[in-house]
PDB file of N, CA and C in Angstrom:
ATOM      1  N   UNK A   1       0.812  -1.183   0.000  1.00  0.00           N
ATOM      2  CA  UNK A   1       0.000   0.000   0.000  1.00  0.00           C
ATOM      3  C   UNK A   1       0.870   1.267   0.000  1.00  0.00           C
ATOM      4  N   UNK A   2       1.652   1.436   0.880  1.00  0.00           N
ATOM      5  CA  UNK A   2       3.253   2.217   0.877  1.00  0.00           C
ATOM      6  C   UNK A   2       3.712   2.668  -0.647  1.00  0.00           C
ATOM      7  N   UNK A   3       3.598   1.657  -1.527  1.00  0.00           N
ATOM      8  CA  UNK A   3       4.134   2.030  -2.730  1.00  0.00           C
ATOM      9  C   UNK A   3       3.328   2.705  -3.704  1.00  0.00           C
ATOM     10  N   UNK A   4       2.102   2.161  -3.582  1.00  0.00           N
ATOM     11  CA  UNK A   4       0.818   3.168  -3.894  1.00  0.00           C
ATOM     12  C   UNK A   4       0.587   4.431  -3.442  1.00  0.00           C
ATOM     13  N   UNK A   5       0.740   4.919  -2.379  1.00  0.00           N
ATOM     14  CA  UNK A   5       0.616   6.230  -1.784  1.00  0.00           C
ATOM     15  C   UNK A   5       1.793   7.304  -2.799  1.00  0.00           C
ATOM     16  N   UNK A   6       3.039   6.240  -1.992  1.00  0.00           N
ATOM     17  CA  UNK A   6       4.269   7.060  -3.150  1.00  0.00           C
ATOM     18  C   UNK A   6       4.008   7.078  -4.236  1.00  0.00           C
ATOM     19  N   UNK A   7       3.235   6.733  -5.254  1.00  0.00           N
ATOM     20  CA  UNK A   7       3.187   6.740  -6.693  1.00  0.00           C
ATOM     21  C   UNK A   7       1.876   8.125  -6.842  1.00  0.00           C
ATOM     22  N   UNK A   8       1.033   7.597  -5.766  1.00  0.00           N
ATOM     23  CA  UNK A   8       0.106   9.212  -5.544  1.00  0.00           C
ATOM     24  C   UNK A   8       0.855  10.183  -5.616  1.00  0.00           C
ATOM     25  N   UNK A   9       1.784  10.100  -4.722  1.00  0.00           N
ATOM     26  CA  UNK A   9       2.491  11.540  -4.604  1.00  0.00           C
ATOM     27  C   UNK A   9       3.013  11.763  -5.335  1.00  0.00           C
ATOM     28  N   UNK A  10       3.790  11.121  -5.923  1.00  0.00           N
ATOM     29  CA  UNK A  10       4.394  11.603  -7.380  1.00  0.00           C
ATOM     30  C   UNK A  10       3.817  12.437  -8.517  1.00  0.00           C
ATOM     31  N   UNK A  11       2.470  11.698  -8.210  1.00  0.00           N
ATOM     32  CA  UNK A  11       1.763  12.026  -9.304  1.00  0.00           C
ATOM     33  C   UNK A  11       0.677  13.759  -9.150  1.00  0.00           C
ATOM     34  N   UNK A  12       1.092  13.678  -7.638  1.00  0.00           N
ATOM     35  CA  UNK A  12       0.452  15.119  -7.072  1.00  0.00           C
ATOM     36  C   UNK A  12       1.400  16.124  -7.360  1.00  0.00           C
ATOM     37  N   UNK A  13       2.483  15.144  -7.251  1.00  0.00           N
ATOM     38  CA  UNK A  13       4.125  16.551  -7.702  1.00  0.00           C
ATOM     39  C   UNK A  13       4.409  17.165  -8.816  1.00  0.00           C
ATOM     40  N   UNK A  14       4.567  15.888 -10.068  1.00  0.00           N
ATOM     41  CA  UNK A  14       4.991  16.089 -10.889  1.00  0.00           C
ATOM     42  C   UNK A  14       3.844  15.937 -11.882  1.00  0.00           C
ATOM     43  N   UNK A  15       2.931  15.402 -11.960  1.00  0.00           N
ATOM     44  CA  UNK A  15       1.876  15.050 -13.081  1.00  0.00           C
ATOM     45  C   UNK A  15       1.515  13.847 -13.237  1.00  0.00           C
ATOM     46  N   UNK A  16       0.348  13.716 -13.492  1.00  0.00           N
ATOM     47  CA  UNK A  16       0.167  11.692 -14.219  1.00  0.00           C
ATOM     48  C   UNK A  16       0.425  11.737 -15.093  1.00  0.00           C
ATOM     49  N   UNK A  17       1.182  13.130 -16.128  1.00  0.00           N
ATOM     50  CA  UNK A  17       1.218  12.746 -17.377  1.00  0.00           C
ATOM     51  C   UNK A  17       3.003  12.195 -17.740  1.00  0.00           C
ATOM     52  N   UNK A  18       3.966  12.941 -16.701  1.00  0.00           N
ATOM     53  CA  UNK A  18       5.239  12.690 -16.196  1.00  0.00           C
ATOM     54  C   UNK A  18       5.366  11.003 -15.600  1.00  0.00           C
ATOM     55  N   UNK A  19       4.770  11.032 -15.148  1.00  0.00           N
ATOM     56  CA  UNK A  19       4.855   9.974 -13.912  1.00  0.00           C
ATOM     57  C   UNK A  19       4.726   8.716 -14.752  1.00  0.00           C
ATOM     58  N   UNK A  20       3.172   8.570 -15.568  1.00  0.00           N
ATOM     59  CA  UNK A  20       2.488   7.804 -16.770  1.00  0.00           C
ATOM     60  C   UNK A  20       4.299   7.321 -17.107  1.00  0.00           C
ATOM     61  N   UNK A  21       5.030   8.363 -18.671  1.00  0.00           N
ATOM     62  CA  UNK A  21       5.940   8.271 -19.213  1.00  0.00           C
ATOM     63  C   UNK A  21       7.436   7.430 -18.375  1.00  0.00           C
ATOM     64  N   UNK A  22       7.448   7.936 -17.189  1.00  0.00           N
ATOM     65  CA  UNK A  22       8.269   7.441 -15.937  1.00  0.00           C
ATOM     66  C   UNK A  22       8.360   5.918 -15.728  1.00  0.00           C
ATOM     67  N   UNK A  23       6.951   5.376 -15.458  1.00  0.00           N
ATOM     68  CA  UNK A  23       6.724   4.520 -15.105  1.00  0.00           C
ATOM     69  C   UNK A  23       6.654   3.507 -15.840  1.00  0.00           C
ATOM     70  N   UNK A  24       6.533   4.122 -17.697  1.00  0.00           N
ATOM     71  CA  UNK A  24       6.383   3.277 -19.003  1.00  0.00           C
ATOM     72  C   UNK A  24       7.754   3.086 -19.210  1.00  0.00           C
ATOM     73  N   UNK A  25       8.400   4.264 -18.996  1.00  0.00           N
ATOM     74  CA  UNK A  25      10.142   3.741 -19.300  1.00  0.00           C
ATOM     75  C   UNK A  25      10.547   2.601 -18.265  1.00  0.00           C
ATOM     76  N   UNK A  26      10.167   2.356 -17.065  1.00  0.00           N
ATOM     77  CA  UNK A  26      10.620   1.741 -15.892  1.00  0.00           C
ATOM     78  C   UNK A  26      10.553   0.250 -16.399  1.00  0.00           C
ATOM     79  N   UNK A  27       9.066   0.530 -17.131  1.00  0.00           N
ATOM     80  CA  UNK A  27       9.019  -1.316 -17.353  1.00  0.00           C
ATOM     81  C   UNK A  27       9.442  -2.144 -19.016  1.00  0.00           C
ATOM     82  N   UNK A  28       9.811  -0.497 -19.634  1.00  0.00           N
ATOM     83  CA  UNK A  28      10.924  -1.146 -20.904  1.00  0.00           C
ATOM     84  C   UNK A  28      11.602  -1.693 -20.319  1.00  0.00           C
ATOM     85  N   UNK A  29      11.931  -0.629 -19.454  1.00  0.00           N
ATOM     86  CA  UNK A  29      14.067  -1.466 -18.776  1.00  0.00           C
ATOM     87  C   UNK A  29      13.731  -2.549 -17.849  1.00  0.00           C
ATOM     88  N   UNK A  30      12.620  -2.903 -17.617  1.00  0.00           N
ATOM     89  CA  UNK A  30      12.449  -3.838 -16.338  1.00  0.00           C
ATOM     90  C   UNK A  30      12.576  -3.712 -14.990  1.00  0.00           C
ATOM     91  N   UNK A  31      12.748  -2.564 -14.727  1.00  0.00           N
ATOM     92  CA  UNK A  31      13.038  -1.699 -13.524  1.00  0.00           C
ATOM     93  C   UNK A  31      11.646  -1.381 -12.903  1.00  0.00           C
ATOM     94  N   UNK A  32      10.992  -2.312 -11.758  1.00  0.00           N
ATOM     95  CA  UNK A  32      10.256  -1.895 -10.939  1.00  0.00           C
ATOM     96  C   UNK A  32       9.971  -1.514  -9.449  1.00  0.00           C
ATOM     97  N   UNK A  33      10.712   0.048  -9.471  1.00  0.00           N
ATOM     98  CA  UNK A  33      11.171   0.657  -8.348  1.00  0.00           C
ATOM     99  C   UNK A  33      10.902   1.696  -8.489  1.00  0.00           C
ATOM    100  N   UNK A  34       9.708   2.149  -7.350  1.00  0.00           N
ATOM    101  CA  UNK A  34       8.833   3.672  -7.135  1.00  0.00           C
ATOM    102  C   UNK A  34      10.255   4.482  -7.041  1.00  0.00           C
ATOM    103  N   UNK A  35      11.139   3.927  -6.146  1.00  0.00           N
ATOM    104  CA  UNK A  35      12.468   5.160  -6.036  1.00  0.00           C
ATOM    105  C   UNK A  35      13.275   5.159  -7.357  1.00  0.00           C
ATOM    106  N   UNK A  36      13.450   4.579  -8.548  1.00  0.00           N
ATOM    107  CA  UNK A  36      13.791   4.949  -9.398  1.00  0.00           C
ATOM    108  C   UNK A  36      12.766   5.605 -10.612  1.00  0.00           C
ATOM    109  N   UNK A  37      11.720   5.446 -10.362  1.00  0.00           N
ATOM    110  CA  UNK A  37      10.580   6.215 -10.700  1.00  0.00           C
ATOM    111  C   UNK A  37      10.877   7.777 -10.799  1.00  0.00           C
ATOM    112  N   UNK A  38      11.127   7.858  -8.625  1.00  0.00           N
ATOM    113  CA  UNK A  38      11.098   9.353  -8.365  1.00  0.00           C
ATOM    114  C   UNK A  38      12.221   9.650  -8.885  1.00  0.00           C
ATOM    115  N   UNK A  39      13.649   8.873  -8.664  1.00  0.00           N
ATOM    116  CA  UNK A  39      14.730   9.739  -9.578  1.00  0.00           C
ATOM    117  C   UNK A  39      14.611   9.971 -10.771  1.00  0.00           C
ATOM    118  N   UNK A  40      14.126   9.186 -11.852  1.00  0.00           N
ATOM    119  CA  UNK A  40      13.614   9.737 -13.292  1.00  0.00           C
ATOM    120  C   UNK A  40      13.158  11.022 -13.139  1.00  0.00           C
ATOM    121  N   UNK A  41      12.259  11.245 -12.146  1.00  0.00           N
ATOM    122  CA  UNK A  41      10.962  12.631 -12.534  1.00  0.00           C
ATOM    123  C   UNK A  41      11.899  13.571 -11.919  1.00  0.00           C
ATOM    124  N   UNK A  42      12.839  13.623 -10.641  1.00  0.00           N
ATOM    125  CA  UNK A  42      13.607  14.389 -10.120  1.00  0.00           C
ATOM    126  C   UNK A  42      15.021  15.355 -11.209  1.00  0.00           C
ATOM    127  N   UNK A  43      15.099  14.112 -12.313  1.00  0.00           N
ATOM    128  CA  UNK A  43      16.155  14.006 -12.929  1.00  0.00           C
ATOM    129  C   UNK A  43      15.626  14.459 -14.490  1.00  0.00           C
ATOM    130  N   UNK A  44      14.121  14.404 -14.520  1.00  0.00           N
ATOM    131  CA  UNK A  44      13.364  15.211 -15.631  1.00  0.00           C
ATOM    132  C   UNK A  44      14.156  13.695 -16.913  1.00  0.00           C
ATOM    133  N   UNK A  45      14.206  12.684 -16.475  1.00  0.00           N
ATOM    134  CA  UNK A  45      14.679  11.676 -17.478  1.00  0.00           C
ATOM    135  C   UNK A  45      13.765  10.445 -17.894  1.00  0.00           C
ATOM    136  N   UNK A  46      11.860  11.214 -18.009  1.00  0.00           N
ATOM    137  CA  UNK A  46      11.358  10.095 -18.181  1.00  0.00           C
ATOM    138  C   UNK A  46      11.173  10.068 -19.574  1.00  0.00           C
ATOM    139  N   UNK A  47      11.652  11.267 -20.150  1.00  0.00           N
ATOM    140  CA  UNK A  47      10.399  10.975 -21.824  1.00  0.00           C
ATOM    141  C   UNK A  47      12.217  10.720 -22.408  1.00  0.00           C
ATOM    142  N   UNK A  48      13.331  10.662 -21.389  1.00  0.00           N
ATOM    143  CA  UNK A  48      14.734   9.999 -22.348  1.00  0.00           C
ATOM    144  C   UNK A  48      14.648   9.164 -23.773  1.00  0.00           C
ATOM    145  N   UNK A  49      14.741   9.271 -24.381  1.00  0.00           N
ATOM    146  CA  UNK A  49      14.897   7.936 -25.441  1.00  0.00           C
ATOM    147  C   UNK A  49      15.878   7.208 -25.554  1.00  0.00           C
ATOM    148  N   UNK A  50      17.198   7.877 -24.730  1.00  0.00           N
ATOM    149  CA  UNK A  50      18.631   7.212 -24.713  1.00  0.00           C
ATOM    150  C   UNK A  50      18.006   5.482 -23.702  1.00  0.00           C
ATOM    151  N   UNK A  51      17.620   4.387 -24.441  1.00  0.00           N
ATOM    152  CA  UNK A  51      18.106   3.026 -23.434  1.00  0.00           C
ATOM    153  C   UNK A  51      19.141   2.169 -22.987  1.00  0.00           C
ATOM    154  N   UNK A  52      18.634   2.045 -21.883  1.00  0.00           N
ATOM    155  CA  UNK A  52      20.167   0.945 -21.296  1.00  0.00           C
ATOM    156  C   UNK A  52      19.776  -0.089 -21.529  1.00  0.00           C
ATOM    157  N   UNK A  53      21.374  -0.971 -21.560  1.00  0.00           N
ATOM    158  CA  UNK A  53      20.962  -2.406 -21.842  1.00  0.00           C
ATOM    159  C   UNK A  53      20.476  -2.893 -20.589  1.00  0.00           C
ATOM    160  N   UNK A  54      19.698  -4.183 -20.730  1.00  0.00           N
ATOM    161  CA  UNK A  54      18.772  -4.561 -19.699  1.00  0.00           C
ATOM    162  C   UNK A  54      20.233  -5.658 -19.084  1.00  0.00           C
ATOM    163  N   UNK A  55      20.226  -5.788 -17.788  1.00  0.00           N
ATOM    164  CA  UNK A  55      21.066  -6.860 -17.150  1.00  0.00           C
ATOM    165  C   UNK A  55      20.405  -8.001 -17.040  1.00  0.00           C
ATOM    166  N   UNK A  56      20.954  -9.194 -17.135  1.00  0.00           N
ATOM    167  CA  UNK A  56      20.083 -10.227 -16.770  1.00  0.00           C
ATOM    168  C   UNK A  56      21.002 -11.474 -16.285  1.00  0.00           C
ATOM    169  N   UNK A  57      20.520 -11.742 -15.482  1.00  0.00           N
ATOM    170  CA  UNK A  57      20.964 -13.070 -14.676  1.00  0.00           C
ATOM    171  C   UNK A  57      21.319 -14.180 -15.600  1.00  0.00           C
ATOM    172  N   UNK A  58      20.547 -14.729 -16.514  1.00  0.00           N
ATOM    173  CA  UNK A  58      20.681 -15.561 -17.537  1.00  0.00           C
ATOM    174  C   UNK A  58      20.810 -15.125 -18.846  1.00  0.00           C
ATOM    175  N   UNK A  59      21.665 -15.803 -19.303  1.00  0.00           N
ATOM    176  CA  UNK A  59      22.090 -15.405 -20.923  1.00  0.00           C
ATOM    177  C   UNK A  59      20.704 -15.696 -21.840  1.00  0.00           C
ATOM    178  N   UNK A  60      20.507 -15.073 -23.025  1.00  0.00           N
ATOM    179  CA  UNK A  60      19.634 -15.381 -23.719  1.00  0.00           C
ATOM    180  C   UNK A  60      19.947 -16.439 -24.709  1.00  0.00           C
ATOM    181  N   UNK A  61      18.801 -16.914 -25.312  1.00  0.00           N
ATOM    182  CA  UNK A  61      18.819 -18.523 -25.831  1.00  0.00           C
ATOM    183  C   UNK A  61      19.997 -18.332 -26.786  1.00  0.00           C
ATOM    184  N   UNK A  62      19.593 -17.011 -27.754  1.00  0.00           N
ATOM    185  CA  UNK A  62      20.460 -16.984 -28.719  1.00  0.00           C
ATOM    186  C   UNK A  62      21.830 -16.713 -28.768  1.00  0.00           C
ATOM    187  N   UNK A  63      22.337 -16.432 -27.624  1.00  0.00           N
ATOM    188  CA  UNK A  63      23.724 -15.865 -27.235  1.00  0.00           C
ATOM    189  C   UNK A  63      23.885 -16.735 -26.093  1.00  0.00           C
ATOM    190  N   UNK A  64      24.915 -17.653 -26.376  1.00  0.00           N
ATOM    191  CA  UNK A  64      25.302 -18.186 -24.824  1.00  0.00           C
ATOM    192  C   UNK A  64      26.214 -17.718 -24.265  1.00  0.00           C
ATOM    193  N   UNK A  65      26.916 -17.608 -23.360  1.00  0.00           N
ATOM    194  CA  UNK A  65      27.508 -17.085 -21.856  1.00  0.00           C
ATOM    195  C   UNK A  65      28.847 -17.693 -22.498  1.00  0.00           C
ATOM    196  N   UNK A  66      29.598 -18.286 -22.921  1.00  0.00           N
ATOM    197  CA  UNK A  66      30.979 -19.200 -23.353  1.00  0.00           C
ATOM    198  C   UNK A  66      30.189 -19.026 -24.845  1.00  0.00           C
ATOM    199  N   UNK A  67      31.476 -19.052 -25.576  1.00  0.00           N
ATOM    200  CA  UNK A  67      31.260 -19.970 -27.022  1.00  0.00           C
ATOM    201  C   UNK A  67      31.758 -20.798 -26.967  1.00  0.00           C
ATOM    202  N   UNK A  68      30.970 -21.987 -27.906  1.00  0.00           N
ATOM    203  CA  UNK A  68      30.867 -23.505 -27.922  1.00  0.00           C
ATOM    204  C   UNK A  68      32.500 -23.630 -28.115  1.00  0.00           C
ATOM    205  N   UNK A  69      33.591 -23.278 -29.136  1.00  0.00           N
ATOM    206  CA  UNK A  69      34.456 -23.391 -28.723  1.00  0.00           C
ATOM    207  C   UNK A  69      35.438 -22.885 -28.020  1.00  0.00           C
ATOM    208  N   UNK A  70      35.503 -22.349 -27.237  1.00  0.00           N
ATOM    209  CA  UNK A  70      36.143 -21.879 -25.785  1.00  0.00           C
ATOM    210  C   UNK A  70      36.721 -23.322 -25.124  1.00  0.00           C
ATOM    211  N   UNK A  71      37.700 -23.222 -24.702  1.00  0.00           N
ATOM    212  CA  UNK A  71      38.097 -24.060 -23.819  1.00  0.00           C
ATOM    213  C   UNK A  71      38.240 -23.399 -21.945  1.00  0.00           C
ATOM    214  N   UNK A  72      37.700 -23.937 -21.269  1.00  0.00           N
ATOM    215  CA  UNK A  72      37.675 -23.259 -19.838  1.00  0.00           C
ATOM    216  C   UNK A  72      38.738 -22.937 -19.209  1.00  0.00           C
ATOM    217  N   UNK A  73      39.113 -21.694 -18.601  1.00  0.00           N
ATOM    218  CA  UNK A  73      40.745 -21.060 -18.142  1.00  0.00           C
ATOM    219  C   UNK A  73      41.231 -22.312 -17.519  1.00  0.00           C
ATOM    220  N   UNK A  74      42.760 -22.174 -17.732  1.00  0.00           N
ATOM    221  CA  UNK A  74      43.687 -22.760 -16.950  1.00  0.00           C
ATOM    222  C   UNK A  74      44.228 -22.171 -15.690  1.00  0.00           C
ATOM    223  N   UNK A  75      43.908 -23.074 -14.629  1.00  0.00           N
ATOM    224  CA  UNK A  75      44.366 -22.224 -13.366  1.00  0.00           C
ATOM    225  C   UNK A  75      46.061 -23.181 -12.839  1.00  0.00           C
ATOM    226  N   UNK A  76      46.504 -22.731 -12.559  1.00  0.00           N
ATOM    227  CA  UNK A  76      48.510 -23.160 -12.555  1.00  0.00           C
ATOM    228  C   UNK A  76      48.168 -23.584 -11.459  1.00  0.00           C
TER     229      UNK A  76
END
């Protein structure tokens, strides 16, 4: 409920029309965090078009983590 209130307020601060754009960039990047929300709107960096690459825990199907021929480091 906490995170709802904060997203009110945001939206009392800066606009629903700011906030809207804020919150649409948040979930391109996968980023779901009211406090990086407010730094976007603080930082006037929601309607950015510059994107970051997304991080991810797991490699995607099409790109694996090693190439197939790699041989694994040698430790002495």
């Amino acid at each position: 409920m906490r995170t709802v209130y904060r997203l009110l307020g945001l939206v009392r601060r800066y606009g629903a029309r700011r906030v809207e754009q804020a919150c649409s960039l948040s979930l391109d990047l996968d980023v779901v965090s009211v406090t990086k929300i407010a730094s976007m709107l603080e930082r006037a960096t929601e309607t950015s078009t510059r994107r970051c690459r997304r991080r991810s825990a797991t490699p995607r199907p099409d790109s694996p983590a090693t190439p197939p021929n790699s041989a694994p480091p040698q430790h002495h």
